[in-house]
Protein backbone atom coordinates (compact mmCIF):
# COMPACT_ATOMS: atom_id res chain seq x y z
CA UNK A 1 24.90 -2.17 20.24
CA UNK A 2 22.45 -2.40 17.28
CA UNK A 3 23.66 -4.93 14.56
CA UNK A 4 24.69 -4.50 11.45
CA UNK A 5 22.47 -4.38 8.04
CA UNK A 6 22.17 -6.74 5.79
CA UNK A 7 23.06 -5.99 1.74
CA UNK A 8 20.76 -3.23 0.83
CA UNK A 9 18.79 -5.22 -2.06
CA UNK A 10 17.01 -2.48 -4.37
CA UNK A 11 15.30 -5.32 -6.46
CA UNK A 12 14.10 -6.67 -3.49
CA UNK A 13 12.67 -3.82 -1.78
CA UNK A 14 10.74 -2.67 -5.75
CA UNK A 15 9.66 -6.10 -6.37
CA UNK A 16 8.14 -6.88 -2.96
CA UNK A 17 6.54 -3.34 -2.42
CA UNK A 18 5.21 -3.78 -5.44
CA UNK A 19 3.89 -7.15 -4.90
CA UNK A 20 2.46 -6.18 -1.32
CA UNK A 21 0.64 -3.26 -1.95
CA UNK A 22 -0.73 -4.36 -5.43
CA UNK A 23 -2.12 -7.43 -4.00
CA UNK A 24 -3.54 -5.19 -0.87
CA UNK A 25 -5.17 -2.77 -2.98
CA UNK A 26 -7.49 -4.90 -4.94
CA UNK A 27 -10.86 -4.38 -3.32
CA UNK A 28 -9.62 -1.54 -1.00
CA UNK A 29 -11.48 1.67 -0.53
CA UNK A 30 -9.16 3.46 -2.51
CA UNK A 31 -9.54 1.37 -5.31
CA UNK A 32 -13.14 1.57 -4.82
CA UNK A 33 -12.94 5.28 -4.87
CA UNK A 34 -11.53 5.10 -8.35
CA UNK A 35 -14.04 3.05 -9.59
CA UNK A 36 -16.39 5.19 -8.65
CA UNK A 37 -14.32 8.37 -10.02
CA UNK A 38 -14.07 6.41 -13.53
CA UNK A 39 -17.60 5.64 -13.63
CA UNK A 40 -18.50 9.60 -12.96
CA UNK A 41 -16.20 11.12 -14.86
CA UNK A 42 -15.23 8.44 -17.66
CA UNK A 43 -11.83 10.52 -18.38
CA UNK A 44 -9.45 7.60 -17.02
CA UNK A 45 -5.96 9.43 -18.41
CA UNK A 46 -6.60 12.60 -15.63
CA UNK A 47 -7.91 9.60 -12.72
CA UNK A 48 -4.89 7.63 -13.66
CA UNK A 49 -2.39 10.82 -13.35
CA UNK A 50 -4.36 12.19 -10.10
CA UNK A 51 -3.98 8.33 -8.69
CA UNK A 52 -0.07 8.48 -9.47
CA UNK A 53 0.58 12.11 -7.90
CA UNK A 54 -1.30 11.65 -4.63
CA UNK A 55 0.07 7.81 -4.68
CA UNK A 56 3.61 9.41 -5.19
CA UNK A 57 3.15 11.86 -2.62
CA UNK A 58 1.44 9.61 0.22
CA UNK A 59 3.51 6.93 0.13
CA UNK A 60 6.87 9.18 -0.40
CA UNK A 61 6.10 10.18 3.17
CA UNK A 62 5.28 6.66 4.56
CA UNK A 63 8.49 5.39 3.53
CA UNK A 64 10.42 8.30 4.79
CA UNK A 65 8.37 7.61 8.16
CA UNK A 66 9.76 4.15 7.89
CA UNK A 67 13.17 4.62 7.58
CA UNK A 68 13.38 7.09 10.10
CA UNK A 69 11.22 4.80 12.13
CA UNK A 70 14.16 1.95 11.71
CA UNK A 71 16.95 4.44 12.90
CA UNK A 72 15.10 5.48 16.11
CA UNK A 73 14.53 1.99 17.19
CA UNK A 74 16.97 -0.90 18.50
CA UNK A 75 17.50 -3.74 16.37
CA UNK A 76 16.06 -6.57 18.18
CA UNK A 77 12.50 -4.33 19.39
CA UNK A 78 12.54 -2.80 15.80
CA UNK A 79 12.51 -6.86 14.39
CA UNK A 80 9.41 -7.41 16.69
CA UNK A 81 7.56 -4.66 16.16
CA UNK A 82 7.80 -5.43 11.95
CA UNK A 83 6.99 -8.76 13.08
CA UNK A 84 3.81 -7.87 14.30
CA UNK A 85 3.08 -5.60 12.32
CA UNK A 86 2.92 -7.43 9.07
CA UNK A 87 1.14 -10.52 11.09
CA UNK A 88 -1.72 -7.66 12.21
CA UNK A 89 -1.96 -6.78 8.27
CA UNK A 90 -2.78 -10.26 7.48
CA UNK A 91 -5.62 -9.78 9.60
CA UNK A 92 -6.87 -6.64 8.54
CA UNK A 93 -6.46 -7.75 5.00
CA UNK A 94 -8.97 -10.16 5.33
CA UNK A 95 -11.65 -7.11 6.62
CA UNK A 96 -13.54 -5.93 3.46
CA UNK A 97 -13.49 -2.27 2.41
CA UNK A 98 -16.52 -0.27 1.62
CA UNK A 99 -16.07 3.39 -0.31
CA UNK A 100 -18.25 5.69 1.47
CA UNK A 101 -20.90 6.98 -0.75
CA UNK A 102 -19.89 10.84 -0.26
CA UNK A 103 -16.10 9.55 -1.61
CA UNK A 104 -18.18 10.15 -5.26
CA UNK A 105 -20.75 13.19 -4.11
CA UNK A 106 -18.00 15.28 -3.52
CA UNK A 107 -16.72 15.27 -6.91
CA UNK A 108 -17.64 17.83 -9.97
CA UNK A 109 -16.51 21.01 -8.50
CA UNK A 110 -13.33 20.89 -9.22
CA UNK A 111 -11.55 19.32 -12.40
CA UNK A 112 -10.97 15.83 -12.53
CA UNK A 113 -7.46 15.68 -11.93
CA UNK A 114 -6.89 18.08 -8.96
CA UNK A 115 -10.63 16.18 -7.81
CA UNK A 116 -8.60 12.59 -8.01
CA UNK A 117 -5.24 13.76 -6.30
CA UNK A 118 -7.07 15.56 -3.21
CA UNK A 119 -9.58 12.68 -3.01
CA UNK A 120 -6.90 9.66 -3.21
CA UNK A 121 -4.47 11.19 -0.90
CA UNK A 122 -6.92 11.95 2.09
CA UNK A 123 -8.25 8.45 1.47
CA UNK A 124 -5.22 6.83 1.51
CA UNK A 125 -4.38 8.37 4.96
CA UNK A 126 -4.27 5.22 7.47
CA UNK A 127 -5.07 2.95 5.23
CA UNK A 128 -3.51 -0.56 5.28
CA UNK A 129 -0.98 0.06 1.87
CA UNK A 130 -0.39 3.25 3.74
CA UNK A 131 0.66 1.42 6.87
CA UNK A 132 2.07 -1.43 4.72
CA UNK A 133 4.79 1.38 2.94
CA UNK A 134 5.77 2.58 6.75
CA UNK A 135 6.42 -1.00 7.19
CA UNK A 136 8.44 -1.72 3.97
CA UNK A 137 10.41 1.42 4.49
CA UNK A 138 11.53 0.57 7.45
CA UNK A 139 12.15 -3.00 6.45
CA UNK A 140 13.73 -2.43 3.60
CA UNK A 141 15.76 0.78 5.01
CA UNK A 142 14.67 2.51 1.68
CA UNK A 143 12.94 5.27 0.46
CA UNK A 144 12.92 5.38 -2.82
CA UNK A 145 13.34 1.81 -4.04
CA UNK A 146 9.88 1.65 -1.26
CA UNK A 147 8.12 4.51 -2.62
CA UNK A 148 8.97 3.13 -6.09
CA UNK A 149 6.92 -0.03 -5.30
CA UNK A 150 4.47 0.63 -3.26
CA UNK A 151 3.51 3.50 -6.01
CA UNK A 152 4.07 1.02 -9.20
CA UNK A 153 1.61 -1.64 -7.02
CA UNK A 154 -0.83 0.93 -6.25
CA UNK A 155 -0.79 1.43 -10.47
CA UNK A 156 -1.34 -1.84 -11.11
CA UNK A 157 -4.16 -2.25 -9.01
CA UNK A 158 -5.96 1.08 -10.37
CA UNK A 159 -5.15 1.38 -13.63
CA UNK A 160 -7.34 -1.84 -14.47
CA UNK A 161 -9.75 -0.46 -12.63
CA UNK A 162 -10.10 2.76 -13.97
CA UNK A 163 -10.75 1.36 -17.68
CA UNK A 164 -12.91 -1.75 -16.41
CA UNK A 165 -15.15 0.21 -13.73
CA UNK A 166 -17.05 -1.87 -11.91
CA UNK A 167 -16.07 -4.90 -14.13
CA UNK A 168 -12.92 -5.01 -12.36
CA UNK A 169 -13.66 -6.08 -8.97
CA UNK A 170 -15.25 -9.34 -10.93
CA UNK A 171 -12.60 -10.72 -12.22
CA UNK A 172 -11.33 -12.64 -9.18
CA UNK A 173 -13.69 -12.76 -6.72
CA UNK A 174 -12.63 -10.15 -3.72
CA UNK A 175 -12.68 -12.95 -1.18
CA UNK A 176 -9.73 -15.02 -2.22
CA UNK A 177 -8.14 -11.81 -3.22
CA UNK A 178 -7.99 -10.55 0.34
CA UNK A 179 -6.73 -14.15 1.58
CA UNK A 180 -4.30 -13.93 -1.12
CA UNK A 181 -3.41 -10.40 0.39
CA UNK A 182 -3.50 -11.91 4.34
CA UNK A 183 -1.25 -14.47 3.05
CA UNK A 184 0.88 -12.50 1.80
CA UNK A 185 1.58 -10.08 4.60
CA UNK A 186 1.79 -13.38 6.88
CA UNK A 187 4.80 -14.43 4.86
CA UNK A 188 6.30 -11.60 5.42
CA UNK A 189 5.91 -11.26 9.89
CA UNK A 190 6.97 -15.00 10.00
CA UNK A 191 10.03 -13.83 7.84
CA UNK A 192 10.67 -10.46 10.34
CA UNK A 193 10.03 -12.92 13.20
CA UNK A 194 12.93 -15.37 11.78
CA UNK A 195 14.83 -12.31 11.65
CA UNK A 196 13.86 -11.30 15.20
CA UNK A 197 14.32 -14.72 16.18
CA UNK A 198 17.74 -14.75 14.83
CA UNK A 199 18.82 -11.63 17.28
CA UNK A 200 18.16 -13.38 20.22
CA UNK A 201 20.79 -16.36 19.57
């Protein structure tokens, strides 16, 4: 019989999504991608507002894949599998991303906005914060509240670089970014695997 739920906790699920995927996006290809959008175009509002739709729209489907994901499963395998999950996002975390140079070639034909939304949302397909919202939607049992946060991280990460360009990506030095980032989603599999742990008492 699958266990009970804990206390749905909306702040938690926002703040954390947030937290996760903001701290994942900085020096991933999608934030690479709008770099090299803003330095093209150099008409941020319409990149910002194409970031947010496709964001919206991507990651409105991971979660849902999430949560359905947590009421297919048992509780105990379900604990595991976010267990090592998380743990195998530390270690792609630390992987560096590289934007593909036909991620800017392709741009131009169409207008900036609609060229931003199509671009960010095929991008974003399989990439870690895209795998990261499955796993905080199911996690968190949450769609919205997940959405919500993984969408308001991916913002935070973007917006900066949008206005700064290539600046951006200096500020911190990607390296310690991405450990930050591995750290990060380690936390978070050695708290599912207390929780997994906790099952099997």
């Amino acid at each position: 019989m699958r266990p009970a739920r804990k206390v749905f906790d909306p702040v938690e699920s926002l703040l954390v999504s947030t937290l996760v995927v903001a701290i994942a996006e900085i020096g991933d290809k999608t934030q690479l991608l709008a770099i090299i959008l803003a330095t093209r175009f150099k008409k941020p509002v319409p990149i910002i507002f194409g970031i947010l739709v496709a964001t919206l729209a991507n990651h409105a489907l991971a979660a849902t894949a999430g949560f359905w994901v947590a009421d297919l499963l048992s509780g105990q395998g379900f604990k595991w599998a976010i267990a090592v999950s998380f743990i195998a996002m530390a270690a792609w975390a630390l992987i560096p991303d590289k934007a593909d140079d036909e991620d800017g070639s392709k741009v131009g034909r169409y207008g900036v906005f609609v060229t931003t939304t199509i671009a960010f949302f095929l991008v974003e397909m399989g990439d870690k914060t895209q795998i990261a919202t499955v796993a905080l939607g199911a996690k968190f049992h949450s769609i919205f509240w997940v959405a919500a946060g993984t969408t308001l991280g991916m913002m935070l990460a973007n917006i900066p670089a949008v206005y700064l360009g290539e600046a951006a990506t200096k500020v911190v030095p990607l390296k310690y970014v991405r450990i930050g980032a591995a750290l990060i989603f380690l936390g978070l599999g050695i708290w599912a695997t207390v929780e997994a742990a906790e099952l099997m008492r």
